[in-house]
PDB file of N, CA and C in Angstrom:
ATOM      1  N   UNK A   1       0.845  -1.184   0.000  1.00  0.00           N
ATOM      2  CA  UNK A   1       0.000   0.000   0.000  1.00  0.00           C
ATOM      3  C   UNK A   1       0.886   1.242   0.000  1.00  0.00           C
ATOM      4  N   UNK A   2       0.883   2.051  -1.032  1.00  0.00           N
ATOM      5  CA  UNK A   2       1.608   3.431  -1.035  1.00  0.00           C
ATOM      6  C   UNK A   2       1.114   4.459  -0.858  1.00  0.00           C
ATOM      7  N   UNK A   3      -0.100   4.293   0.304  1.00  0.00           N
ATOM      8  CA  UNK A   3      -0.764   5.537   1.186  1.00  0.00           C
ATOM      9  C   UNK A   3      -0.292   5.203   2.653  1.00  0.00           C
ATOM     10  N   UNK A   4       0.349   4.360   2.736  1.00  0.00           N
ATOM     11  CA  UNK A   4       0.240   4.020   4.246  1.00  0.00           C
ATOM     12  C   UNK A   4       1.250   5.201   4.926  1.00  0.00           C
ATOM     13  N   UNK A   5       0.666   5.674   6.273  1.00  0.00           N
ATOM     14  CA  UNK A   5       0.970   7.149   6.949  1.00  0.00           C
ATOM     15  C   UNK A   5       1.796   6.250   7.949  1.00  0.00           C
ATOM     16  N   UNK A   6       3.310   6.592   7.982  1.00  0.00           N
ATOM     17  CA  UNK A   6       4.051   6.438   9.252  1.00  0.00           C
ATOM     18  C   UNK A   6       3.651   7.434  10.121  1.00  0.00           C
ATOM     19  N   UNK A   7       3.300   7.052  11.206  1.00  0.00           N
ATOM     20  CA  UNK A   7       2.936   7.317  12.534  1.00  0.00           C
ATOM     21  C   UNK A   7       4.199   7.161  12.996  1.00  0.00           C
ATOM     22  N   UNK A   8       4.873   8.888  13.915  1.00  0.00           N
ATOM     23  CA  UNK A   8       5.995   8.715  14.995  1.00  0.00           C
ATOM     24  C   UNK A   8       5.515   8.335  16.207  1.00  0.00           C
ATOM     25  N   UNK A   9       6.843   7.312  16.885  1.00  0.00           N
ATOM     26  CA  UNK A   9       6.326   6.732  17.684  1.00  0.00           C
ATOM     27  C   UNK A   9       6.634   7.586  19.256  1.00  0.00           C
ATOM     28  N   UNK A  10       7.208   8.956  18.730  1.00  0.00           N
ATOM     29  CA  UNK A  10       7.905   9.658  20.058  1.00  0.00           C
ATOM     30  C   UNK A  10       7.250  10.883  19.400  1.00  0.00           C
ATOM     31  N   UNK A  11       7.152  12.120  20.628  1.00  0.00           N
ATOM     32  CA  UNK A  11       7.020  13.771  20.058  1.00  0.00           C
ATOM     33  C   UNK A  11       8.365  14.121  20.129  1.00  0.00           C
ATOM     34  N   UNK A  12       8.544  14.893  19.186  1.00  0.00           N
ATOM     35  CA  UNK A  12      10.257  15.847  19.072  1.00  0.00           C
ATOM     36  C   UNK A  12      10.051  17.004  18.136  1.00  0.00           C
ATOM     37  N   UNK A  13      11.081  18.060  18.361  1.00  0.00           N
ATOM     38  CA  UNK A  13      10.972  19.151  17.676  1.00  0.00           C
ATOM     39  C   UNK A  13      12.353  19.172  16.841  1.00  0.00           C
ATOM     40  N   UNK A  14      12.500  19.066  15.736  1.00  0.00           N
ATOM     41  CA  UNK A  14      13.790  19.203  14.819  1.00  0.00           C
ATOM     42  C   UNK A  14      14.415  20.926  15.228  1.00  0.00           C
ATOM     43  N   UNK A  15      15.650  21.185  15.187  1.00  0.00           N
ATOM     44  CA  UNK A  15      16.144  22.216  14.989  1.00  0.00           C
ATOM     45  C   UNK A  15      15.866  22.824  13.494  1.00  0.00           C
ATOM     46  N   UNK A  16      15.548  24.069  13.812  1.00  0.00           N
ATOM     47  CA  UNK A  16      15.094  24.751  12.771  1.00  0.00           C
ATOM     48  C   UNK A  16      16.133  24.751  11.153  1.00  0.00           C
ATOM     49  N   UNK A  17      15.741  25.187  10.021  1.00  0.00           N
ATOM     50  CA  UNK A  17      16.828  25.234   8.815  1.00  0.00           C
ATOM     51  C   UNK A  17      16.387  26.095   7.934  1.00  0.00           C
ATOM     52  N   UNK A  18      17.020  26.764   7.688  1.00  0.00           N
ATOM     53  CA  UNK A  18      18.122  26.954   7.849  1.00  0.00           C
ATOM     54  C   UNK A  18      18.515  27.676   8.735  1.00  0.00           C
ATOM     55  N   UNK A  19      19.510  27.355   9.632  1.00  0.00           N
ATOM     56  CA  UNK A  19      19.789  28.409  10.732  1.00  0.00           C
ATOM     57  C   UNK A  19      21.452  28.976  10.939  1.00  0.00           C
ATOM     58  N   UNK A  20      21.777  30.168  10.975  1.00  0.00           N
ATOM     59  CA  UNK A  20      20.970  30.855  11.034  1.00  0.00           C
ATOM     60  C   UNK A  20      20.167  31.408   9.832  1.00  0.00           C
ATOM     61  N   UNK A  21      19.098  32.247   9.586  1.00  0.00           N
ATOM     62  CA  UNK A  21      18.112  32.458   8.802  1.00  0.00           C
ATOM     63  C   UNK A  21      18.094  33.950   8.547  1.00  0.00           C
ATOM     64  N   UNK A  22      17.963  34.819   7.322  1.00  0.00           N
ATOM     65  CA  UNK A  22      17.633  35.669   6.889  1.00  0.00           C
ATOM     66  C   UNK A  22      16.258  35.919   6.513  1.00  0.00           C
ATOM     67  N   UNK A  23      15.509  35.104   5.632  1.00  0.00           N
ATOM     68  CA  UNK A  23      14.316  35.616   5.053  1.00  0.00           C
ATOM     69  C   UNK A  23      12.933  34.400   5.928  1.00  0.00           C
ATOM     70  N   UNK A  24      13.029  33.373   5.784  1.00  0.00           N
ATOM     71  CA  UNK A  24      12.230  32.314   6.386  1.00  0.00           C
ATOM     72  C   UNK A  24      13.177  31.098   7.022  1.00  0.00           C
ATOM     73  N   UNK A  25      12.439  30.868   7.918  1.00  0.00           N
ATOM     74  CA  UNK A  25      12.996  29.181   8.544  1.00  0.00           C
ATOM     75  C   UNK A  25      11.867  28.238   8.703  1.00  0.00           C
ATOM     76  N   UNK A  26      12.399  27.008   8.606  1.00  0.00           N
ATOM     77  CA  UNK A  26      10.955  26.105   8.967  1.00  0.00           C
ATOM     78  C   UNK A  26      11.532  24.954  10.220  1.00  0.00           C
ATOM     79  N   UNK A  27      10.446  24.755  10.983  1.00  0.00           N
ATOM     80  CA  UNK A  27      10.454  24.060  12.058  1.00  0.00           C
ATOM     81  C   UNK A  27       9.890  22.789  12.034  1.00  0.00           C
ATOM     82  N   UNK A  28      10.475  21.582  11.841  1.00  0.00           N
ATOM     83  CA  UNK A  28       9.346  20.352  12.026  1.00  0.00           C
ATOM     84  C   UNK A  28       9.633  19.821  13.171  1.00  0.00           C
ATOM     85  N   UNK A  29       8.254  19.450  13.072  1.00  0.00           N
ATOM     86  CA  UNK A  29       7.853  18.582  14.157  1.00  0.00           C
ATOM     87  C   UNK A  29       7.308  17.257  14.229  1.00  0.00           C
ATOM     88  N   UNK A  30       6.878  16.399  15.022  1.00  0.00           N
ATOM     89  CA  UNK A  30       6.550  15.257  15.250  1.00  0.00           C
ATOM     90  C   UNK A  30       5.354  14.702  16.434  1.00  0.00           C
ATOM     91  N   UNK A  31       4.309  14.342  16.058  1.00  0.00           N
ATOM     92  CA  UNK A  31       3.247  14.342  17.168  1.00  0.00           C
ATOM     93  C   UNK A  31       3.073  12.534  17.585  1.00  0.00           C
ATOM     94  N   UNK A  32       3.368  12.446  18.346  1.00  0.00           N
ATOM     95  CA  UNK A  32       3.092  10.990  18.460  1.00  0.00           C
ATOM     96  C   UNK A  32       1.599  10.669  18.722  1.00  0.00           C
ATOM     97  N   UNK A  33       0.372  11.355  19.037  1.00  0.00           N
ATOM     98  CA  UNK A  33      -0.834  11.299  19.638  1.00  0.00           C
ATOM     99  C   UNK A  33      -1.395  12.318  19.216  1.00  0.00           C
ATOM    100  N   UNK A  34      -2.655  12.075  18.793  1.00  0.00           N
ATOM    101  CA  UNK A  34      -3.182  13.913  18.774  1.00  0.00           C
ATOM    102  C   UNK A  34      -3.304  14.525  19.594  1.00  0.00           C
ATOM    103  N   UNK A  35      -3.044  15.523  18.955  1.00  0.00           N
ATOM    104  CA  UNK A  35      -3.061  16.835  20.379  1.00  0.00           C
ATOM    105  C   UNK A  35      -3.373  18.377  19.480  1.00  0.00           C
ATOM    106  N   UNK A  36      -3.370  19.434  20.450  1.00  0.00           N
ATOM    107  CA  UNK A  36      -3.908  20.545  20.146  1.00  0.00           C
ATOM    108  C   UNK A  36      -2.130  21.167  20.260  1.00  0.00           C
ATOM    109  N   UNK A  37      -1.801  21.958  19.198  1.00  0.00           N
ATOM    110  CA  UNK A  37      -0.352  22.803  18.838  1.00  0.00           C
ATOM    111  C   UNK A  37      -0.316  23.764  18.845  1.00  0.00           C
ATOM    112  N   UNK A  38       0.458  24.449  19.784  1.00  0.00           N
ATOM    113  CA  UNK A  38       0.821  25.707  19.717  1.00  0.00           C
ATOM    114  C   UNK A  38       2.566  26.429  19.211  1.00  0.00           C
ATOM    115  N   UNK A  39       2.610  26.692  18.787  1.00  0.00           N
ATOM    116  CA  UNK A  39       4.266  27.048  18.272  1.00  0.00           C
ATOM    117  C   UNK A  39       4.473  28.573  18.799  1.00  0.00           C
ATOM    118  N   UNK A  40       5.246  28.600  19.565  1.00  0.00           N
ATOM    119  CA  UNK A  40       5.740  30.241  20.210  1.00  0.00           C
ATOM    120  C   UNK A  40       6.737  30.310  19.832  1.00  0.00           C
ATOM    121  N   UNK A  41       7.258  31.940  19.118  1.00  0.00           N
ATOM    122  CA  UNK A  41       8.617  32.649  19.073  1.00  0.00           C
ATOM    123  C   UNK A  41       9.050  33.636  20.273  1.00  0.00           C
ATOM    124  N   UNK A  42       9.889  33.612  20.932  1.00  0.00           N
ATOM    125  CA  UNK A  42      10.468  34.159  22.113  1.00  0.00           C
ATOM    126  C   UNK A  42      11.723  35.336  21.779  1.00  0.00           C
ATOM    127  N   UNK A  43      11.721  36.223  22.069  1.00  0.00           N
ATOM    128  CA  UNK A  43      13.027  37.114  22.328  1.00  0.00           C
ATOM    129  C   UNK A  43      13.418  36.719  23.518  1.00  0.00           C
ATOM    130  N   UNK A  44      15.595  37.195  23.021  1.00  0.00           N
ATOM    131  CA  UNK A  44      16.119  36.861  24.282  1.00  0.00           C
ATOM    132  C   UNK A  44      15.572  37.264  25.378  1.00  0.00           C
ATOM    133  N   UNK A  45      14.690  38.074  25.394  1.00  0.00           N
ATOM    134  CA  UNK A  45      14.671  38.543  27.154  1.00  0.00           C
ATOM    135  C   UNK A  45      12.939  37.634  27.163  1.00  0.00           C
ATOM    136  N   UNK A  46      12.624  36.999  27.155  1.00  0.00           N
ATOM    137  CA  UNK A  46      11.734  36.264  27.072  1.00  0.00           C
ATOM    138  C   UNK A  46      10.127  36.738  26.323  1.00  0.00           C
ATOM    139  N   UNK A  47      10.286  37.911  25.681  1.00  0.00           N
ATOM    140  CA  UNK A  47       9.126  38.053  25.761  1.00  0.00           C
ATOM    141  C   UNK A  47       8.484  37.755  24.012  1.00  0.00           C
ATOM    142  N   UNK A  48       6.922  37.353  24.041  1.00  0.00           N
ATOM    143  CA  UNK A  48       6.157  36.899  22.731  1.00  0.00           C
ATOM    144  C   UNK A  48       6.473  37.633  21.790  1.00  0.00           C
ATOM    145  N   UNK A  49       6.709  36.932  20.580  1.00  0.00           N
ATOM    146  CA  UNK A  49       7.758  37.897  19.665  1.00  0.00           C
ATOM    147  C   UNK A  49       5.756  37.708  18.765  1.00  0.00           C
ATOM    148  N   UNK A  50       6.117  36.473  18.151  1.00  0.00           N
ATOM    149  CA  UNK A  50       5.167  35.890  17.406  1.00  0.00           C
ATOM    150  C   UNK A  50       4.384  34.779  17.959  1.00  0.00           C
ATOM    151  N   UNK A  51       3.203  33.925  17.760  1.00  0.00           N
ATOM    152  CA  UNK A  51       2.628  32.406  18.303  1.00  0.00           C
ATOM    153  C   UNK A  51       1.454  31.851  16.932  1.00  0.00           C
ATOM    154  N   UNK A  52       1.961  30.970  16.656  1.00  0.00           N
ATOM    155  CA  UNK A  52       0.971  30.334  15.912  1.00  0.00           C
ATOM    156  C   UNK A  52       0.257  29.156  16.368  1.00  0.00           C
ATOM    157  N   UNK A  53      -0.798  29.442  16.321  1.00  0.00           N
ATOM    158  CA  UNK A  53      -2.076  28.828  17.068  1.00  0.00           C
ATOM    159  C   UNK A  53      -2.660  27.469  16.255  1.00  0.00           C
ATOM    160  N   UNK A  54      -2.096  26.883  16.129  1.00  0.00           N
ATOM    161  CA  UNK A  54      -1.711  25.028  15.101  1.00  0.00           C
ATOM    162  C   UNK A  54      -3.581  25.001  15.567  1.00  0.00           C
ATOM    163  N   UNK A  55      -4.073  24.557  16.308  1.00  0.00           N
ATOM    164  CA  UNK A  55      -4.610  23.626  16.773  1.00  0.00           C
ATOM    165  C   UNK A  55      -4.821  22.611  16.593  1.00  0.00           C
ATOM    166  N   UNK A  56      -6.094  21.677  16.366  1.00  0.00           N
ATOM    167  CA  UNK A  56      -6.081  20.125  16.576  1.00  0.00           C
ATOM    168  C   UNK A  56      -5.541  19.663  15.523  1.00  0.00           C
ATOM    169  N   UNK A  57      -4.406  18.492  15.998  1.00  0.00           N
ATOM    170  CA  UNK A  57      -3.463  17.830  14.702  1.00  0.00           C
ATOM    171  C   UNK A  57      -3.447  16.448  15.168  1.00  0.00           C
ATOM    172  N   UNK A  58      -3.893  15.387  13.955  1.00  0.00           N
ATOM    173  CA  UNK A  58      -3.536  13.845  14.427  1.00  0.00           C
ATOM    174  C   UNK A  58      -2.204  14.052  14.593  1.00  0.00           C
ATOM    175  N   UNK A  59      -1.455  12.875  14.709  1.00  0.00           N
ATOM    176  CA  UNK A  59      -0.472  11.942  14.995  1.00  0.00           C
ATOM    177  C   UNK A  59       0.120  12.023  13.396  1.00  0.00           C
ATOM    178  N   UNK A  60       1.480  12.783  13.394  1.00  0.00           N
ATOM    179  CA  UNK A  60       2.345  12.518  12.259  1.00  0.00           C
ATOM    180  C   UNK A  60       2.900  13.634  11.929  1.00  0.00           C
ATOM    181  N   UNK A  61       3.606  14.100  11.424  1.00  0.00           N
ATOM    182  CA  UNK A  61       4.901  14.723  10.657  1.00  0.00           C
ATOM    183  C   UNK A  61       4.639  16.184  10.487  1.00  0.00           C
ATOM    184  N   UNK A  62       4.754  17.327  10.759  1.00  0.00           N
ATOM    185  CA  UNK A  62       3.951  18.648  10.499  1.00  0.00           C
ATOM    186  C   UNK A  62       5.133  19.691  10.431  1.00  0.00           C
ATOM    187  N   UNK A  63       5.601  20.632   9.683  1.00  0.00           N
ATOM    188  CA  UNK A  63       6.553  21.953   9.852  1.00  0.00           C
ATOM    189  C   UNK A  63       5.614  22.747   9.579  1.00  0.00           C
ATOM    190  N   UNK A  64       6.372  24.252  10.537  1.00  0.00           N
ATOM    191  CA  UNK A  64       5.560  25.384  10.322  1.00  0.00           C
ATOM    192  C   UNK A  64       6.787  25.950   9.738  1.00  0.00           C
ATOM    193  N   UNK A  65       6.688  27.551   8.935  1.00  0.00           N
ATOM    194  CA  UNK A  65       7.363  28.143   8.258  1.00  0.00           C
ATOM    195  C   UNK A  65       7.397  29.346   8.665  1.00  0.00           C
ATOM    196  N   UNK A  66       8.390  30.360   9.542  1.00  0.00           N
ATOM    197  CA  UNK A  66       8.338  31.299   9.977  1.00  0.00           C
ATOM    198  C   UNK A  66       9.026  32.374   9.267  1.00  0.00           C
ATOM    199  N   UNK A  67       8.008  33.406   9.259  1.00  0.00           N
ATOM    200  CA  UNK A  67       8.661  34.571   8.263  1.00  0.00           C
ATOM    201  C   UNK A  67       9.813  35.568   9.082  1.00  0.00           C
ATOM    202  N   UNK A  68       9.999  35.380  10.307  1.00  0.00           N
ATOM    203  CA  UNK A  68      11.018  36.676  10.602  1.00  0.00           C
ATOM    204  C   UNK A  68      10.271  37.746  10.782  1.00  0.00           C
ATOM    205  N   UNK A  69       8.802  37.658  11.052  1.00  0.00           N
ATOM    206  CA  UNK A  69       8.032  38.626  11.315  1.00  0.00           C
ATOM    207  C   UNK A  69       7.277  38.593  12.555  1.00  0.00           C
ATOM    208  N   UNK A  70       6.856  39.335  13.238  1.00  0.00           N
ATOM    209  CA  UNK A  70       5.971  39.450  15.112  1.00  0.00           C
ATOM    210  C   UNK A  70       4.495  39.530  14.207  1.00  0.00           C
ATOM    211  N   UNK A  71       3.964  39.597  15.527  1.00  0.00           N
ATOM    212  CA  UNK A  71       2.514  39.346  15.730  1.00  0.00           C
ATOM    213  C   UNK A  71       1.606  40.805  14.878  1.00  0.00           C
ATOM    214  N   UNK A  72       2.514  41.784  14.964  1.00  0.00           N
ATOM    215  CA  UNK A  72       2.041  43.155  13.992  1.00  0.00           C
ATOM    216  C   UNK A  72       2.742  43.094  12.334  1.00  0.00           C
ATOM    217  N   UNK A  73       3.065  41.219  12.211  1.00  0.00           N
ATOM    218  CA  UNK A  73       3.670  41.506  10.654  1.00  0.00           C
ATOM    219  C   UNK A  73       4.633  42.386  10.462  1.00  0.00           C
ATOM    220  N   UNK A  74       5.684  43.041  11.476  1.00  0.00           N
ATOM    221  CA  UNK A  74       6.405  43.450  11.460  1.00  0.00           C
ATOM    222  C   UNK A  74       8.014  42.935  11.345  1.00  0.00           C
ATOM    223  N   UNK A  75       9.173  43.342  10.490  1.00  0.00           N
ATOM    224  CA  UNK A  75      10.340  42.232  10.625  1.00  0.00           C
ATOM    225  C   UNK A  75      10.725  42.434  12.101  1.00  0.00           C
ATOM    226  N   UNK A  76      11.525  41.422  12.712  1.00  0.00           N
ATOM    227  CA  UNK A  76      11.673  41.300  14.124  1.00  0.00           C
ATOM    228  C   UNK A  76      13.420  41.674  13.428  1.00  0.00           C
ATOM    229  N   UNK A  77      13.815  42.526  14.715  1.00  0.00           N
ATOM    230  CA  UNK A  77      15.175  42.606  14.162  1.00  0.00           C
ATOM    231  C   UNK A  77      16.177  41.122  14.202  1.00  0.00           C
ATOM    232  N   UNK A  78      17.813  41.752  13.897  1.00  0.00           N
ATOM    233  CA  UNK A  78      18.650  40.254  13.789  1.00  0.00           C
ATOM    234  C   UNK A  78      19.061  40.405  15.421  1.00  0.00           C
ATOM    235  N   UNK A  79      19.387  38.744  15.435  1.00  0.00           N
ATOM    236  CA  UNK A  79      19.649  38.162  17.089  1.00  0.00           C
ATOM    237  C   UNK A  79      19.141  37.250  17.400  1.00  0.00           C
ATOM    238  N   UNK A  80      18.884  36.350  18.942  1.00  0.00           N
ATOM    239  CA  UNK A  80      18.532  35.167  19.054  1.00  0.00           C
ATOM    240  C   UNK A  80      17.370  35.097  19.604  1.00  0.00           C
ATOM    241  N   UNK A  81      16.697  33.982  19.039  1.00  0.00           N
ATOM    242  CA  UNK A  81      15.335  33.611  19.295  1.00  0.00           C
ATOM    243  C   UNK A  81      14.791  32.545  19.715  1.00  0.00           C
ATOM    244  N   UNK A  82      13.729  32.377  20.952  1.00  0.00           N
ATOM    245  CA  UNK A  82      13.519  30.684  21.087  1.00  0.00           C
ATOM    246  C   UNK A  82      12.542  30.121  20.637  1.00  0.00           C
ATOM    247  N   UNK A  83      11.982  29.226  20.035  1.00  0.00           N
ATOM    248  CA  UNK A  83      10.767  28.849  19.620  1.00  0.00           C
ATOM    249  C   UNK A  83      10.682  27.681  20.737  1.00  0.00           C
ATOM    250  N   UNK A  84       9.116  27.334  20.390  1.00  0.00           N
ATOM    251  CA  UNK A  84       8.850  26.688  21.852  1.00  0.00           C
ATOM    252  C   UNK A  84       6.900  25.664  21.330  1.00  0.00           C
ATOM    253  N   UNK A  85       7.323  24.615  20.911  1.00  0.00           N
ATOM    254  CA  UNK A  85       6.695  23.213  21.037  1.00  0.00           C
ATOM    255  C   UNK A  85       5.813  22.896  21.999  1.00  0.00           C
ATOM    256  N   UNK A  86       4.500  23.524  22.229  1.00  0.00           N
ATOM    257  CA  UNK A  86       3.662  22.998  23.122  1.00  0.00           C
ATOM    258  C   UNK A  86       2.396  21.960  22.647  1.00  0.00           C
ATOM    259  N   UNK A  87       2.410  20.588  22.728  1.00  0.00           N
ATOM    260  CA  UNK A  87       1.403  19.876  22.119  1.00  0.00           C
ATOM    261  C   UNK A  87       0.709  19.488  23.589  1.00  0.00           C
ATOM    262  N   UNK A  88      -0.709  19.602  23.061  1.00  0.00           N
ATOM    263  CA  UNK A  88      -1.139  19.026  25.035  1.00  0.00           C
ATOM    264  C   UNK A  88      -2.176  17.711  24.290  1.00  0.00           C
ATOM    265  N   UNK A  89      -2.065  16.972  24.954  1.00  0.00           N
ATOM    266  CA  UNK A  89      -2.518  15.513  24.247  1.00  0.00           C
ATOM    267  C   UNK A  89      -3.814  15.565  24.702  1.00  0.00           C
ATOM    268  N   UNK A  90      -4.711  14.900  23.566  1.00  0.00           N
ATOM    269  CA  UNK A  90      -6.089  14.605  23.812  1.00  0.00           C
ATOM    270  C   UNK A  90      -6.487  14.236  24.518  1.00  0.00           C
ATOM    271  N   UNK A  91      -5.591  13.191  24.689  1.00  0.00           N
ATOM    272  CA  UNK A  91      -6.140  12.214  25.990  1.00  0.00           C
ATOM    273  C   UNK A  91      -4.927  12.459  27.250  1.00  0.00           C
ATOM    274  N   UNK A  92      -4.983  13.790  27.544  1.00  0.00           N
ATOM    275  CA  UNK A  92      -4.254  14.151  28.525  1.00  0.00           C
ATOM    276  C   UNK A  92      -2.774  14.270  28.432  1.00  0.00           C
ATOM    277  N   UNK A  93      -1.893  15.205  29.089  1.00  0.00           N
ATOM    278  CA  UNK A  93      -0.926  15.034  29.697  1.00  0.00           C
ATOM    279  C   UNK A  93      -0.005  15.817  28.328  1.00  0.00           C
ATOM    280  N   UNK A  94       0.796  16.519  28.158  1.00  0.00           N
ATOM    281  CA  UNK A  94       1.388  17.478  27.240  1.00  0.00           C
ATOM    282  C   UNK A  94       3.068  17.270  26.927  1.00  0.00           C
ATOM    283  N   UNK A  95       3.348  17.749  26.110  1.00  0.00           N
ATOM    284  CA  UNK A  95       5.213  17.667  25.452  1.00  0.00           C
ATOM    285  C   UNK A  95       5.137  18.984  24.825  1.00  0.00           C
ATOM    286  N   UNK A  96       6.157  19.604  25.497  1.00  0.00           N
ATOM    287  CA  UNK A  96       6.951  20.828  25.153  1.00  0.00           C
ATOM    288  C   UNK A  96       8.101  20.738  24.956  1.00  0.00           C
ATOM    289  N   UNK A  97       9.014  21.466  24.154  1.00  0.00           N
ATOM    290  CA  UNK A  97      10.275  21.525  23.809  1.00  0.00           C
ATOM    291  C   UNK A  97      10.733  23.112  23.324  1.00  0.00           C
ATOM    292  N   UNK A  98      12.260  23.239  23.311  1.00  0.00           N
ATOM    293  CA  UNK A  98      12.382  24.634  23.405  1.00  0.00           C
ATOM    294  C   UNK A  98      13.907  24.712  22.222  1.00  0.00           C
ATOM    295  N   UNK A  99      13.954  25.446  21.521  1.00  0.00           N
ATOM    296  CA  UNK A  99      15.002  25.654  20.501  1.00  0.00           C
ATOM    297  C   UNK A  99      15.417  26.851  20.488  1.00  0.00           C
ATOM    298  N   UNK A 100      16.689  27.136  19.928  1.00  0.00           N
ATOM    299  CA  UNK A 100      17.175  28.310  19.443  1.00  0.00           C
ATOM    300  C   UNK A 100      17.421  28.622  18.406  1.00  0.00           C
ATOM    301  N   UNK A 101      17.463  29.756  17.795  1.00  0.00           N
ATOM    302  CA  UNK A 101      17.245  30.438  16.118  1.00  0.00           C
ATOM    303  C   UNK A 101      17.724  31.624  16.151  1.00  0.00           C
ATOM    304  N   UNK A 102      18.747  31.988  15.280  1.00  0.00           N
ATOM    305  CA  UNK A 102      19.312  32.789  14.907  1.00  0.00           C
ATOM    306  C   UNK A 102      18.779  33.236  13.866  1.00  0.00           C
ATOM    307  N   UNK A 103      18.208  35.165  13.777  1.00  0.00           N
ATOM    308  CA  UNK A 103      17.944  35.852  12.936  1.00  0.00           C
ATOM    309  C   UNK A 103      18.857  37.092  12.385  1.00  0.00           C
ATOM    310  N   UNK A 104      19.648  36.850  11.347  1.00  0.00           N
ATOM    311  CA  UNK A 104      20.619  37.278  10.586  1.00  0.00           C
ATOM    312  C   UNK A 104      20.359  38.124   9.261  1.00  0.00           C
ATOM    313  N   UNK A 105      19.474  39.269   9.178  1.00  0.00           N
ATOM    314  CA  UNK A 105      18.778  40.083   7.745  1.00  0.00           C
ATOM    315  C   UNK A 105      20.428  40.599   7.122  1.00  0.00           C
TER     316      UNK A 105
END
């Protein structure tokens, strides 16, 4: 059968690529269970740069694609950034993970 969907058997967040990044980067990820996704961008001093609001996703393989832009569509200047993996599982109990990204215009 050459539809058959590998299902991961763990959640993980790949380091972003290209990094560091000028114009876009993309982030994949991995859901082992469904769950509801949230993807946050962080400045060094911790605060919400950008958040994309995934919500409900089965079980399997997903990247988001980040433009280098905040929540006003604005470019975020160059420097370091954390993105941040929150899946909270359907059937309870959540996986977060946390990365770093370099923005280089």
């Amino acid at each position: 059968n050459n539809n058959l969907k590998l299902t991961p058997v763990k959640f993980y967040m790949h380091q972003n690529y290209p990094n560091p990044f000028k114009n876009t980067t993309t982030i994949e990820y991995a859901l082992a269970k469904p769950s509801k996704v949230t993807v946050s961008i962080y400045n060094i001093r911790g605060q919400l740069v950008k958040r994309f609001k995934v919500g409900d996703q089965d079980a399997g393989y997903y990247d988001i694609v980040w433009n280098g832009k905040n929540e006003q569509d604005r470019n975020v200047g160059n420097g370091v950034y954390f993105y941040k993996l929150k899946a909270d599982m359907n059937e309870g109990g959540s996986f977060e993970k946390i990365k770093k990204v370099l923005m280089i215009r």
